[in-house]
PDB file of N, CA and C in Angstrom:
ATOM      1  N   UNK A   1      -8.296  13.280   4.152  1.00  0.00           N
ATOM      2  CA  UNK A   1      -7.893  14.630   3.802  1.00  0.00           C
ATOM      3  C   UNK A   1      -8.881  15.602   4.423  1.00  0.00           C
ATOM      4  N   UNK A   2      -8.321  16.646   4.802  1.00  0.00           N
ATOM      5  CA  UNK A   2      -8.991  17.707   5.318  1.00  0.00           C
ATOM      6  C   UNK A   2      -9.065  19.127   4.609  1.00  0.00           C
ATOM      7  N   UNK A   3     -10.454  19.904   4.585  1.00  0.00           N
ATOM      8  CA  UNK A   3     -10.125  20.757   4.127  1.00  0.00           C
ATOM      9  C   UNK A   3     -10.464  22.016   5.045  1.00  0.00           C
ATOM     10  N   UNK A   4      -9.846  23.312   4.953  1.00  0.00           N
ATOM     11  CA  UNK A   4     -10.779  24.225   5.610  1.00  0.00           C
ATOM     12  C   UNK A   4     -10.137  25.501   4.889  1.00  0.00           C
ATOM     13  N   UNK A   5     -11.705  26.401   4.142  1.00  0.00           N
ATOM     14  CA  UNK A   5     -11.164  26.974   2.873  1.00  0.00           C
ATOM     15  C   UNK A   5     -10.454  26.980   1.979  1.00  0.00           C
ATOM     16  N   UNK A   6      -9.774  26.941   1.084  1.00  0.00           N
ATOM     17  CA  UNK A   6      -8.840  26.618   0.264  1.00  0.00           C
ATOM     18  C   UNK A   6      -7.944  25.061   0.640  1.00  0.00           C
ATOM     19  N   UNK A   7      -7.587  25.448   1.228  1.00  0.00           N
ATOM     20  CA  UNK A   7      -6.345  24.551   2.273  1.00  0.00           C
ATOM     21  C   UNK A   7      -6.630  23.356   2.259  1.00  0.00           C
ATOM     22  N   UNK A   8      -6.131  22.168   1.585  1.00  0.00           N
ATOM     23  CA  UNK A   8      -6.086  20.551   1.707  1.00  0.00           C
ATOM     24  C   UNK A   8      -4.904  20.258   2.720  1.00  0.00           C
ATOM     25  N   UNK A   9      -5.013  19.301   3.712  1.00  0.00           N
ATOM     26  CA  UNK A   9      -4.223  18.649   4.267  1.00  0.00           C
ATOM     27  C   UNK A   9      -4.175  17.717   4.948  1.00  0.00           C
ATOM     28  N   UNK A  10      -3.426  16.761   4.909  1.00  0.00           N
ATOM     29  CA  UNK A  10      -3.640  14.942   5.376  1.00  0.00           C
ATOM     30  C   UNK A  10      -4.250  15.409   6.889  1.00  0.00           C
ATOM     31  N   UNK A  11      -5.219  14.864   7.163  1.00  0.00           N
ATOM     32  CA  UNK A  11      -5.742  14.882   8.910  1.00  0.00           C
ATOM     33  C   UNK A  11      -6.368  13.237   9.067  1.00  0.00           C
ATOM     34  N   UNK A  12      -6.326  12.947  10.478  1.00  0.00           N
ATOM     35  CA  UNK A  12      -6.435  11.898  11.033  1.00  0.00           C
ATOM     36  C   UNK A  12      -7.337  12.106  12.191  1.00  0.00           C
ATOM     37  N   UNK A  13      -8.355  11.621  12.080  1.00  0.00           N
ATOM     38  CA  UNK A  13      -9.833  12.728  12.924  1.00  0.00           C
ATOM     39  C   UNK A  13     -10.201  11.377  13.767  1.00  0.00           C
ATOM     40  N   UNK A  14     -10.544  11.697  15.388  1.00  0.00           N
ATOM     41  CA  UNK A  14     -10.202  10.618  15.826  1.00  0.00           C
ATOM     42  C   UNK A  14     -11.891  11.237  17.463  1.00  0.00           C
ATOM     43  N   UNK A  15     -12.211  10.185  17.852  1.00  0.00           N
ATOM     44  CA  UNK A  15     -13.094  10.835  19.179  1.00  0.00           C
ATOM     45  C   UNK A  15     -12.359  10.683  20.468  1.00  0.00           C
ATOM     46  N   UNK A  16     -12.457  11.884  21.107  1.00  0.00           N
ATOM     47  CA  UNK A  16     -11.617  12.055  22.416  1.00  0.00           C
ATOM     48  C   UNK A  16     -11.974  10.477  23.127  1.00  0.00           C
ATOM     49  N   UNK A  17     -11.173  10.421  24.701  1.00  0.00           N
ATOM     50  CA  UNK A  17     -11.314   9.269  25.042  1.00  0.00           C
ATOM     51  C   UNK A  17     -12.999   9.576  26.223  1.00  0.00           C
ATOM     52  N   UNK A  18     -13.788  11.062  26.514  1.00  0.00           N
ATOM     53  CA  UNK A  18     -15.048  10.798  26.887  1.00  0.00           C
ATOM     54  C   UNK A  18     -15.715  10.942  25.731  1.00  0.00           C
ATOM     55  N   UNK A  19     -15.586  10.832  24.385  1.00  0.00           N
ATOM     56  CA  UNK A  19     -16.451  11.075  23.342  1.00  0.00           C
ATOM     57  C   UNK A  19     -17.219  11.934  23.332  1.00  0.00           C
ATOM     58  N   UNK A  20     -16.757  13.737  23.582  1.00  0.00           N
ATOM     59  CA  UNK A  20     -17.185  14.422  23.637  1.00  0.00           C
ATOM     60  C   UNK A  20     -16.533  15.596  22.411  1.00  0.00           C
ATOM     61  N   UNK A  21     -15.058  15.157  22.320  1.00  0.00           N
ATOM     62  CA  UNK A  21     -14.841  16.051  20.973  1.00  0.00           C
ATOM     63  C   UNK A  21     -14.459  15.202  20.076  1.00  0.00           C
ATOM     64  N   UNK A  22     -14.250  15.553  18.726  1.00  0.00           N
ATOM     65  CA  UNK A  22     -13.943  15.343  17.644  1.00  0.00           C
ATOM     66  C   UNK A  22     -12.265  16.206  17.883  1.00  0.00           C
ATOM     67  N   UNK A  23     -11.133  14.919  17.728  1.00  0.00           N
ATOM     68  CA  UNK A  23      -9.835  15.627  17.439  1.00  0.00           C
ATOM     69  C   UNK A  23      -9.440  15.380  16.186  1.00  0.00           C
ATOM     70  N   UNK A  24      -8.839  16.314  15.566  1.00  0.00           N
ATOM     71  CA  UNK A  24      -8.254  16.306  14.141  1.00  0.00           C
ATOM     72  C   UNK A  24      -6.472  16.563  14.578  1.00  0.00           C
ATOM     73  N   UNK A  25      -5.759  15.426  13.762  1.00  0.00           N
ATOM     74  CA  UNK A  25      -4.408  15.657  14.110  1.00  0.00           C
ATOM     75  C   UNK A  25      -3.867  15.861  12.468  1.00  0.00           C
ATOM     76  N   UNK A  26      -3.245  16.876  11.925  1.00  0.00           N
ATOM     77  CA  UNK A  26      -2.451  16.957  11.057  1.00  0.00           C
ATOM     78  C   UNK A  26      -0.784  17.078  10.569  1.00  0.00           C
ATOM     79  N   UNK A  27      -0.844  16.355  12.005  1.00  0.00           N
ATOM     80  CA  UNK A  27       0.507  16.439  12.225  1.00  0.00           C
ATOM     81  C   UNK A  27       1.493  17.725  12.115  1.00  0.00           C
ATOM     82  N   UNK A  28       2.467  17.745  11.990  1.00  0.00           N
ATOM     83  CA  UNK A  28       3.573  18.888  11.699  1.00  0.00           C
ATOM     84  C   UNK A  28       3.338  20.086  10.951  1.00  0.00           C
ATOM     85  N   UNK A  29       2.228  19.383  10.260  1.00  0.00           N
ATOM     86  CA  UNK A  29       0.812  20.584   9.510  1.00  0.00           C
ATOM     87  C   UNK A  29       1.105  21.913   9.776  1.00  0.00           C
ATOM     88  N   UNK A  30      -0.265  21.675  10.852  1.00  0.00           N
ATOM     89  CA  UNK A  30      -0.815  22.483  11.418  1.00  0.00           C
ATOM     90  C   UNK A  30      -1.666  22.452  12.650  1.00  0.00           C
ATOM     91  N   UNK A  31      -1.709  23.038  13.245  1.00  0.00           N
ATOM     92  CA  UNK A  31      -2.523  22.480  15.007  1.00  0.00           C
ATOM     93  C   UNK A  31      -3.733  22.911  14.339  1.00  0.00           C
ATOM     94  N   UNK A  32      -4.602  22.299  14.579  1.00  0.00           N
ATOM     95  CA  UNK A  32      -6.422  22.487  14.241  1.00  0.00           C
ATOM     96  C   UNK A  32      -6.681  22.075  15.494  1.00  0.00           C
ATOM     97  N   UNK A  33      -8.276  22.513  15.911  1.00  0.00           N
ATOM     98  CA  UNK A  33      -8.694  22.815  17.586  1.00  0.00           C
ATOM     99  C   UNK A  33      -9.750  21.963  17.329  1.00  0.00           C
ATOM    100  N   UNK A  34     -10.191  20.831  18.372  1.00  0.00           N
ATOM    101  CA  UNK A  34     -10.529  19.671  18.638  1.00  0.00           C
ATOM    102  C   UNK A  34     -11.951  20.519  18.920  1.00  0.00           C
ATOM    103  N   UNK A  35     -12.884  19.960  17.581  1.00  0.00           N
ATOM    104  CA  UNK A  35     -14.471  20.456  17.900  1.00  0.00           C
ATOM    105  C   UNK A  35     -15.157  19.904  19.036  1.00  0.00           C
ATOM    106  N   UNK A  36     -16.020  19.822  19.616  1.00  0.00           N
ATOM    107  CA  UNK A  36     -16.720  20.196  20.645  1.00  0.00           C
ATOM    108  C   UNK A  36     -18.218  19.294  19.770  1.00  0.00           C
ATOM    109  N   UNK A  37     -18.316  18.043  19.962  1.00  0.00           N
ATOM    110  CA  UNK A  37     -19.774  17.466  19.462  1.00  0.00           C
ATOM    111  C   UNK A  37     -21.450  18.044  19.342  1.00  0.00           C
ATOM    112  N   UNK A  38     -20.816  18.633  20.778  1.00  0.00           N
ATOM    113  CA  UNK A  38     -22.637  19.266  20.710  1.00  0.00           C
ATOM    114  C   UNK A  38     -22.730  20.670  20.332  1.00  0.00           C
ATOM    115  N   UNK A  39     -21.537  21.050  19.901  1.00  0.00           N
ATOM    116  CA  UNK A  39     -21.545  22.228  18.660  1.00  0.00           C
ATOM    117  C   UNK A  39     -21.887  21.806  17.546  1.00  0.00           C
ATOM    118  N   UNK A  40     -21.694  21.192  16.929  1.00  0.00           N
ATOM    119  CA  UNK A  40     -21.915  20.777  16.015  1.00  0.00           C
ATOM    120  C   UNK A  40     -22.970  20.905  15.259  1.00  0.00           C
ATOM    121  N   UNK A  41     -23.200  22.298  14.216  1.00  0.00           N
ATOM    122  CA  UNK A  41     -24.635  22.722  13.994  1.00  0.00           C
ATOM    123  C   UNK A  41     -25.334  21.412  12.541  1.00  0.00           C
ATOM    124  N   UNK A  42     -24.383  21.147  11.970  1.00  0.00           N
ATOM    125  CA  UNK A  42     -24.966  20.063  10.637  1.00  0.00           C
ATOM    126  C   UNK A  42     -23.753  19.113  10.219  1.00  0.00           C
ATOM    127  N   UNK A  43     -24.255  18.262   9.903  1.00  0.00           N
ATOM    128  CA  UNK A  43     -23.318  17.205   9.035  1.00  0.00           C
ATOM    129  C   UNK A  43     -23.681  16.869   8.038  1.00  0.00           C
ATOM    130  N   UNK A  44     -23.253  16.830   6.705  1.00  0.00           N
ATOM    131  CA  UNK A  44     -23.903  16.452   5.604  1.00  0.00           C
ATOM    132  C   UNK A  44     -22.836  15.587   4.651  1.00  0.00           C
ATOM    133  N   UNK A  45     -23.271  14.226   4.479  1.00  0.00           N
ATOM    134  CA  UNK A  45     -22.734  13.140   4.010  1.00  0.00           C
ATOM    135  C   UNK A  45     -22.533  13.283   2.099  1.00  0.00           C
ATOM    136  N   UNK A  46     -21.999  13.389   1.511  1.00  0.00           N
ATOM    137  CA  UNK A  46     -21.736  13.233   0.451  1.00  0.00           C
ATOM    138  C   UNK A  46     -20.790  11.942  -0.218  1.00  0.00           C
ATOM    139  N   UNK A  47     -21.678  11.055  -1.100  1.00  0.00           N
ATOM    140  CA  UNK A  47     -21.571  10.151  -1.467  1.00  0.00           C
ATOM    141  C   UNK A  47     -21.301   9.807  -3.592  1.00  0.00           C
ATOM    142  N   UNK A  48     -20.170   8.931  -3.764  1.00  0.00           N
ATOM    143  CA  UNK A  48     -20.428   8.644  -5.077  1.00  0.00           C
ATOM    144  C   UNK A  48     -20.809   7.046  -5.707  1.00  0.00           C
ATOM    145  N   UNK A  49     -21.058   6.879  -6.705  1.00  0.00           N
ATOM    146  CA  UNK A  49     -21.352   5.535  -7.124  1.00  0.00           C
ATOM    147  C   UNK A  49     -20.212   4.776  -7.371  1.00  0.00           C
ATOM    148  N   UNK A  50     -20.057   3.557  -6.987  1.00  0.00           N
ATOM    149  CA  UNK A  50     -18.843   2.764  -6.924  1.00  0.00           C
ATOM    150  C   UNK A  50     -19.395   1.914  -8.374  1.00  0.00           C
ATOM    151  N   UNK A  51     -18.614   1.701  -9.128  1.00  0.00           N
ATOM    152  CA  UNK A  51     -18.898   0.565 -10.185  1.00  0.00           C
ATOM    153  C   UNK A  51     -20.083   0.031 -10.465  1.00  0.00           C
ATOM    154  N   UNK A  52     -20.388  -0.700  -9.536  1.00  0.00           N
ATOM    155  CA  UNK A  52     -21.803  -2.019  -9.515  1.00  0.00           C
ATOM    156  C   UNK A  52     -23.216  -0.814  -8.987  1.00  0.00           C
ATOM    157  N   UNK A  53     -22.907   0.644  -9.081  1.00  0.00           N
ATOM    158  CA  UNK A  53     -24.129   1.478  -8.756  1.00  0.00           C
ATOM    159  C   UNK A  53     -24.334   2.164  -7.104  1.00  0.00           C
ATOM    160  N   UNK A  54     -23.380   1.339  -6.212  1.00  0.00           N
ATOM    161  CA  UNK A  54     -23.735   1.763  -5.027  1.00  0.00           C
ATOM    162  C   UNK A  54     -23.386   2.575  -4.752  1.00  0.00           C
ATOM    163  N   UNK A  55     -24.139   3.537  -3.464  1.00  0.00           N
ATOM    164  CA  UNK A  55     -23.409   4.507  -3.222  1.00  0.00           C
ATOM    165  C   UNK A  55     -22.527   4.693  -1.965  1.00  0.00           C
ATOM    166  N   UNK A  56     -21.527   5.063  -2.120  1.00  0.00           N
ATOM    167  CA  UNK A  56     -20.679   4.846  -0.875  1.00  0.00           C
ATOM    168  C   UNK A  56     -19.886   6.351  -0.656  1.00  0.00           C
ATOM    169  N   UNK A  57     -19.702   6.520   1.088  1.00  0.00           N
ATOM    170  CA  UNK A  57     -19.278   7.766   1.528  1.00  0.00           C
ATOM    171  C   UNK A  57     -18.369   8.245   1.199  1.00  0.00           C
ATOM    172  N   UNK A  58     -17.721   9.414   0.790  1.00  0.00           N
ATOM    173  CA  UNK A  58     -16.356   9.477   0.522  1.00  0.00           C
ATOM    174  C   UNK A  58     -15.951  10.889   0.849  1.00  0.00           C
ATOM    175  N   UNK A  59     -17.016  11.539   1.745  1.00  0.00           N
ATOM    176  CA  UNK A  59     -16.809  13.297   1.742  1.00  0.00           C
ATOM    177  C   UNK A  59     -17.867  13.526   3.010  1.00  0.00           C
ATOM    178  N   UNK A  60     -17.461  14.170   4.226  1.00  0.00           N
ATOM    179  CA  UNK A  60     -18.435  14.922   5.026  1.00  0.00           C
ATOM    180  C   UNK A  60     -17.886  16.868   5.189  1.00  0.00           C
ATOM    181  N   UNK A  61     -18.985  17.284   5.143  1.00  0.00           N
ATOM    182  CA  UNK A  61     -19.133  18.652   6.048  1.00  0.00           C
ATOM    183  C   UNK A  61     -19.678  18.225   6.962  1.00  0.00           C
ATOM    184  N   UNK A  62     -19.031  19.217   7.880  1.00  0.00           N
ATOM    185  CA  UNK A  62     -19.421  19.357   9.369  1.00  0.00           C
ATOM    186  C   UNK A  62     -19.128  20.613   8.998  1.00  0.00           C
ATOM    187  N   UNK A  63     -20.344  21.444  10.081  1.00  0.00           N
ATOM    188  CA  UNK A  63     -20.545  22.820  10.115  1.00  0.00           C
ATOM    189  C   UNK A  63     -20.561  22.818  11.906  1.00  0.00           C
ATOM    190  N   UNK A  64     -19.770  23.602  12.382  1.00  0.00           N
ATOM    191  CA  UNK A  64     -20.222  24.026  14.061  1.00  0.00           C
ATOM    192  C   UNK A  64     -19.464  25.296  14.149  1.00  0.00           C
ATOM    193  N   UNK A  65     -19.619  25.518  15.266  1.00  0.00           N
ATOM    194  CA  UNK A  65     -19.496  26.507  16.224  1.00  0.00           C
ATOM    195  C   UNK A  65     -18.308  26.629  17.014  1.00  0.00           C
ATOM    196  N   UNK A  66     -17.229  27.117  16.636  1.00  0.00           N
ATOM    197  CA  UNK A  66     -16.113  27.038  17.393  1.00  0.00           C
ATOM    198  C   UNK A  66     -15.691  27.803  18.935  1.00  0.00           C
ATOM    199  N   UNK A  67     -14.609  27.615  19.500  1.00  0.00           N
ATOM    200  CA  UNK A  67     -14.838  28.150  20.902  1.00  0.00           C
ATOM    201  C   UNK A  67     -15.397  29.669  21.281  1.00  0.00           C
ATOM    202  N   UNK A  68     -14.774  30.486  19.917  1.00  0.00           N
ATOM    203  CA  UNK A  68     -14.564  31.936  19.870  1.00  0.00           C
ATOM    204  C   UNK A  68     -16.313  32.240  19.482  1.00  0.00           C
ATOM    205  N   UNK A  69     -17.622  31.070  19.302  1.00  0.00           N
ATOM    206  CA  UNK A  69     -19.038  31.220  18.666  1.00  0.00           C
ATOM    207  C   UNK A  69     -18.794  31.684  17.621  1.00  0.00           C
ATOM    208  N   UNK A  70     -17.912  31.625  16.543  1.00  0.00           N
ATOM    209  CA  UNK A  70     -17.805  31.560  15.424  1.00  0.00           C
ATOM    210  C   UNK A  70     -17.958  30.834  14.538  1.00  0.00           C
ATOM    211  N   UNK A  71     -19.294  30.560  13.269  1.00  0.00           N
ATOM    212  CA  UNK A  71     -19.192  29.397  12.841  1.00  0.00           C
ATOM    213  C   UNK A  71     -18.499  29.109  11.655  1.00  0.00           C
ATOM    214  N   UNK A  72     -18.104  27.616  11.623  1.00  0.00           N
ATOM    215  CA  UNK A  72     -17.161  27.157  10.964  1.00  0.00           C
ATOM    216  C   UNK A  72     -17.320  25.989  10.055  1.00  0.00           C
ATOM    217  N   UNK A  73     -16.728  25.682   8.657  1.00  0.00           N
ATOM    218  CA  UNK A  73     -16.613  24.422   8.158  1.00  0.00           C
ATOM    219  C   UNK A  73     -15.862  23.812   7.985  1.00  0.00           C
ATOM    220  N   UNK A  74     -15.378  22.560   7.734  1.00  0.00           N
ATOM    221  CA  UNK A  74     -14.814  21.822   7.874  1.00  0.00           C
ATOM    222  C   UNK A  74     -15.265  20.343   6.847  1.00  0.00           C
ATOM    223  N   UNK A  75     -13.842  20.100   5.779  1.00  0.00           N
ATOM    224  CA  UNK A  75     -14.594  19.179   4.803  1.00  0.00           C
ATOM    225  C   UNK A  75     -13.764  18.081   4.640  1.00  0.00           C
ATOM    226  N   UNK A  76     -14.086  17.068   5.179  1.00  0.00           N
ATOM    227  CA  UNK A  76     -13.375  15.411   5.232  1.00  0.00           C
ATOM    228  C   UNK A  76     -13.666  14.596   4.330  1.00  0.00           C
ATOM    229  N   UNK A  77     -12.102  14.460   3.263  1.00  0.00           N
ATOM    230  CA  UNK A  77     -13.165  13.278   2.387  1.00  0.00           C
ATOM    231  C   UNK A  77     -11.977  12.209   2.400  1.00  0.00           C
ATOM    232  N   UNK A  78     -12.063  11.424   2.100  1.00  0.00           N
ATOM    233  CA  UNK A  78     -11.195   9.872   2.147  1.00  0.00           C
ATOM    234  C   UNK A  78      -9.879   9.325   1.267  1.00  0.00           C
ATOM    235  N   UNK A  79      -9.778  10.777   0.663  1.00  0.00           N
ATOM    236  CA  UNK A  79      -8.496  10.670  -0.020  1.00  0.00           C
ATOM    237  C   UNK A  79      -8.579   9.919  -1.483  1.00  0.00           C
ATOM    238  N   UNK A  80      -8.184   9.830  -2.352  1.00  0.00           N
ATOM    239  CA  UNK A  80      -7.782   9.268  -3.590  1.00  0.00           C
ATOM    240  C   UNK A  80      -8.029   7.852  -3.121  1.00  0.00           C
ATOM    241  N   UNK A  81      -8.969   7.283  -4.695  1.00  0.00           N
ATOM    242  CA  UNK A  81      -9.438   6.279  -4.517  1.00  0.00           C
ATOM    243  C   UNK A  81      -8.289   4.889  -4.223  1.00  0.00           C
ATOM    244  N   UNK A  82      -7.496   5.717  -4.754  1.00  0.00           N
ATOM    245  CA  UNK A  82      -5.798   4.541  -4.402  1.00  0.00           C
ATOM    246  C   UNK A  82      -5.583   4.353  -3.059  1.00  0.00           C
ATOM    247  N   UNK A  83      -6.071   5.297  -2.534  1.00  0.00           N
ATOM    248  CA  UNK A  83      -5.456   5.734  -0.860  1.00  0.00           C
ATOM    249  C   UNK A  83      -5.334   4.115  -0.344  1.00  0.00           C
ATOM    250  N   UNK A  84      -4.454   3.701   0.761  1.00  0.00           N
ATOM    251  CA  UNK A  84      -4.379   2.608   1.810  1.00  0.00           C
ATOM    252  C   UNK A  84      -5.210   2.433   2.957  1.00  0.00           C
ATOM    253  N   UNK A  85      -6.301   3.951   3.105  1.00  0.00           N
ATOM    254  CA  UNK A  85      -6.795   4.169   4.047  1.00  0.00           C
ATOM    255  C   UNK A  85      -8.559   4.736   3.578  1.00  0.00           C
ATOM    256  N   UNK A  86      -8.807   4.373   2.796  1.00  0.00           N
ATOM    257  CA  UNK A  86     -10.119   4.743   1.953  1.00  0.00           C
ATOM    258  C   UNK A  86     -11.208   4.201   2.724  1.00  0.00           C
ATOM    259  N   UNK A  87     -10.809   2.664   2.476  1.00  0.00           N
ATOM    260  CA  UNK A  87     -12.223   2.008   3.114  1.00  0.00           C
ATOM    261  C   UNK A  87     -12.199   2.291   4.681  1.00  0.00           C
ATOM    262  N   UNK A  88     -10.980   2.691   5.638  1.00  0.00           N
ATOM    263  CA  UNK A  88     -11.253   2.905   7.013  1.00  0.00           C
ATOM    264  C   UNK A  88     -11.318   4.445   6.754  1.00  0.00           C
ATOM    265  N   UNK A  89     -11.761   5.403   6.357  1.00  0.00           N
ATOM    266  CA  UNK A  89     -12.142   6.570   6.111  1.00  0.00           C
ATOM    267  C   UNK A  89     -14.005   6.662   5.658  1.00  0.00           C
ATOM    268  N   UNK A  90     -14.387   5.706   4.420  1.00  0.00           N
ATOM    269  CA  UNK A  90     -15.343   5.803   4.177  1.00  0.00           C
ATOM    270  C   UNK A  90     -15.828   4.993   5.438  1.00  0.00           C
ATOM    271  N   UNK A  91     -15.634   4.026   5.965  1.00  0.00           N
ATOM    272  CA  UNK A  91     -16.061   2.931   7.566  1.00  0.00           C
ATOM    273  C   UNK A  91     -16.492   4.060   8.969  1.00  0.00           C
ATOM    274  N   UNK A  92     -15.717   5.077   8.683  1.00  0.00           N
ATOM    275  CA  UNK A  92     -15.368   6.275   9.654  1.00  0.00           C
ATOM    276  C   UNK A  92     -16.546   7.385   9.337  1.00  0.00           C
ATOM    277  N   UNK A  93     -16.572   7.417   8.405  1.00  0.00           N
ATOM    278  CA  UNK A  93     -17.709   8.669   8.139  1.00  0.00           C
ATOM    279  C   UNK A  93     -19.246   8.012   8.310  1.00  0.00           C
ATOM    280  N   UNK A  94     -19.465   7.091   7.863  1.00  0.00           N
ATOM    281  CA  UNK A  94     -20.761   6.276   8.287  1.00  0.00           C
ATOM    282  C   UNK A  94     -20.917   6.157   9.695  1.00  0.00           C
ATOM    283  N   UNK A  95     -19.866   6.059  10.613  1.00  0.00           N
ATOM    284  CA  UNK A  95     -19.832   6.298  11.714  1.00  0.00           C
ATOM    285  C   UNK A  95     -20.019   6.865  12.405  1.00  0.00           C
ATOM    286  N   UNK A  96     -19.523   8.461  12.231  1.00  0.00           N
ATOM    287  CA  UNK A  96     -19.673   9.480  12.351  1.00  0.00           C
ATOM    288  C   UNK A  96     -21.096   9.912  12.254  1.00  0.00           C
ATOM    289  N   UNK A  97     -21.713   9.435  10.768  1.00  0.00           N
ATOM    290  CA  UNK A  97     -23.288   9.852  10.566  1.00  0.00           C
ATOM    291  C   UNK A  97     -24.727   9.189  11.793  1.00  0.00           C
ATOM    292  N   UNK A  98     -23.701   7.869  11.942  1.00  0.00           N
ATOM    293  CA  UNK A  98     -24.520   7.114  12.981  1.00  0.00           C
ATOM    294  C   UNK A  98     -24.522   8.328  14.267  1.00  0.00           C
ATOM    295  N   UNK A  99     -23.737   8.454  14.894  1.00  0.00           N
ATOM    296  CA  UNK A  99     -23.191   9.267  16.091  1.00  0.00           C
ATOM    297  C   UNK A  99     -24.108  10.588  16.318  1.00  0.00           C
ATOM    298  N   UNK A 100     -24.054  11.069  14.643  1.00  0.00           N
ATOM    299  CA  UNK A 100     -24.598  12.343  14.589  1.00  0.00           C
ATOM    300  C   UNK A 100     -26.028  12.480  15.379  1.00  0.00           C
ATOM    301  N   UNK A 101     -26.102  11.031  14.028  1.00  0.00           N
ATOM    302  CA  UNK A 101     -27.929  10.988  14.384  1.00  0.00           C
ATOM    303  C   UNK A 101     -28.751  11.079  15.839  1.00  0.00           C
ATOM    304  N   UNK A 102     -27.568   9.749  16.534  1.00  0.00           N
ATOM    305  CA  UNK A 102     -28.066   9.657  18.152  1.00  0.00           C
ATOM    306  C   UNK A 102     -28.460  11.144  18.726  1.00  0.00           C
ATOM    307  N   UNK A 103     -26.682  12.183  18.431  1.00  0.00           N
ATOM    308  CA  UNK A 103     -27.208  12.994  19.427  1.00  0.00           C
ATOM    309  C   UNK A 103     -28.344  14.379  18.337  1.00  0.00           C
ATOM    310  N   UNK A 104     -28.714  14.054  17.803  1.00  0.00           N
ATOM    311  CA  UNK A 104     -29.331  14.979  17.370  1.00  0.00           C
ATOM    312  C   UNK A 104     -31.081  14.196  18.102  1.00  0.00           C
ATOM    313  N   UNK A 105     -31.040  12.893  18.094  1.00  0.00           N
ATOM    314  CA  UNK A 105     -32.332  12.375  18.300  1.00  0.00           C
ATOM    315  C   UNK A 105     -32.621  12.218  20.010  1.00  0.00           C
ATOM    316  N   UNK A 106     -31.129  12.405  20.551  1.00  0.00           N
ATOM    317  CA  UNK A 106     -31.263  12.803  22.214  1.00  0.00           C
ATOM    318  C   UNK A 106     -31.332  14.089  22.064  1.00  0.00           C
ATOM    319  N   UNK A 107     -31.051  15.164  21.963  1.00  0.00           N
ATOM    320  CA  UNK A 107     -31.150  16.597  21.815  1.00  0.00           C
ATOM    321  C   UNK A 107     -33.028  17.064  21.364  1.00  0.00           C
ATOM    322  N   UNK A 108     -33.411  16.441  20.362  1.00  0.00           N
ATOM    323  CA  UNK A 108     -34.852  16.369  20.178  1.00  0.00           C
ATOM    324  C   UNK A 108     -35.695  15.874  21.617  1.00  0.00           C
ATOM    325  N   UNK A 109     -35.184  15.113  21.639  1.00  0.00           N
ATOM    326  CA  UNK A 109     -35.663  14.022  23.277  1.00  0.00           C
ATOM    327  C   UNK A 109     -35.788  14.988  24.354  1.00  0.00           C
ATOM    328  N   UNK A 110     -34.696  15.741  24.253  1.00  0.00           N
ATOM    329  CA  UNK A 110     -34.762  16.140  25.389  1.00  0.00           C
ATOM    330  C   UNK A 110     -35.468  17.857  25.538  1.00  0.00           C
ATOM    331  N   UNK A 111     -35.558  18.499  24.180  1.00  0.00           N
ATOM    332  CA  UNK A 111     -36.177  19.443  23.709  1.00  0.00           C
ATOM    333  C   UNK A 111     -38.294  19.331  23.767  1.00  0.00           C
ATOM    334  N   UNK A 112     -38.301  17.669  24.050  1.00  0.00           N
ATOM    335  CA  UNK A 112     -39.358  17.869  24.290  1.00  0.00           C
ATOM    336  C   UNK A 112     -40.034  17.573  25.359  1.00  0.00           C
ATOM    337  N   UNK A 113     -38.922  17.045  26.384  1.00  0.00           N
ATOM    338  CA  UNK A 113     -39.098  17.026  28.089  1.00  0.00           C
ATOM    339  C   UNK A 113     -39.531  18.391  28.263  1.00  0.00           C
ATOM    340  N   UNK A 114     -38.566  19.623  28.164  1.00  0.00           N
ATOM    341  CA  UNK A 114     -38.692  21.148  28.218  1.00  0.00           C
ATOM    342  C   UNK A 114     -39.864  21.612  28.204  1.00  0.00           C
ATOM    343  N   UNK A 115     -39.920  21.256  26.699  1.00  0.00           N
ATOM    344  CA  UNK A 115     -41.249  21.464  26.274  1.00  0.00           C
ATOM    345  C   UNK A 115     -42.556  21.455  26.743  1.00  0.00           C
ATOM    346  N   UNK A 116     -42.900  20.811  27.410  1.00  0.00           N
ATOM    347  CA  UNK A 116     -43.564  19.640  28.230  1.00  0.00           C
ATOM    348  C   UNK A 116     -44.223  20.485  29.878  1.00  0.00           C
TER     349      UNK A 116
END
């Protein structure tokens, strides 16, 4: 599920084929505009306790910068715990956090070549 302000709606968030944007398809929805990765100003993982204590993903913000330099949020969470598609949603956002990390830790990397 997707949110952006008020507005819930089924989305299916997927990485282009150079893994450079983030596409969101909501089908018959609504057209939403395929973010841009290295816009991407924050991601912040939000997690609840499953039964046995663990904690597992079930909600991201992403905050960036859209084409118009307008910034924007955007809130993905995995749908009702019934959902058919939960565990490849929560599988997806851990993913996502991995991804983040790289380019935030190449972006540092390379902030301190500059530097330099």
């Amino acid at each position: 599920m997707g949110r952006n302000g008020n507005e819930q709606i089924p989305i299916t968030c997927k990485l282009s084929n150079d893994h450079r944007y983030l596409e969101m398809d909501a089908g018959t929805e609504r057209q939403i505009e395929s973010v841009d990765m290295s816009l991407i100003t924050s991601v912040q993982i939000k997690t609840v306790d499953d039964l046995q204590g663990n904690a597992t993903a079930n909600m991201v913000v992403l905050r960036y910068t859209d084409q118009q330099g307008v910034s924007q949020e955007i809130v993905l969470d995995t749908g009702f715990p019934s959902s058919p598609t939960r565990k490849q949603s929560q599988t997806w956002i851990v993913a996502l956090q991995k991804a983040m990390k790289i380019i935030y830790e190449s972006k540092a990397a390379d902030d301190d070549v500059f530097a330099s």
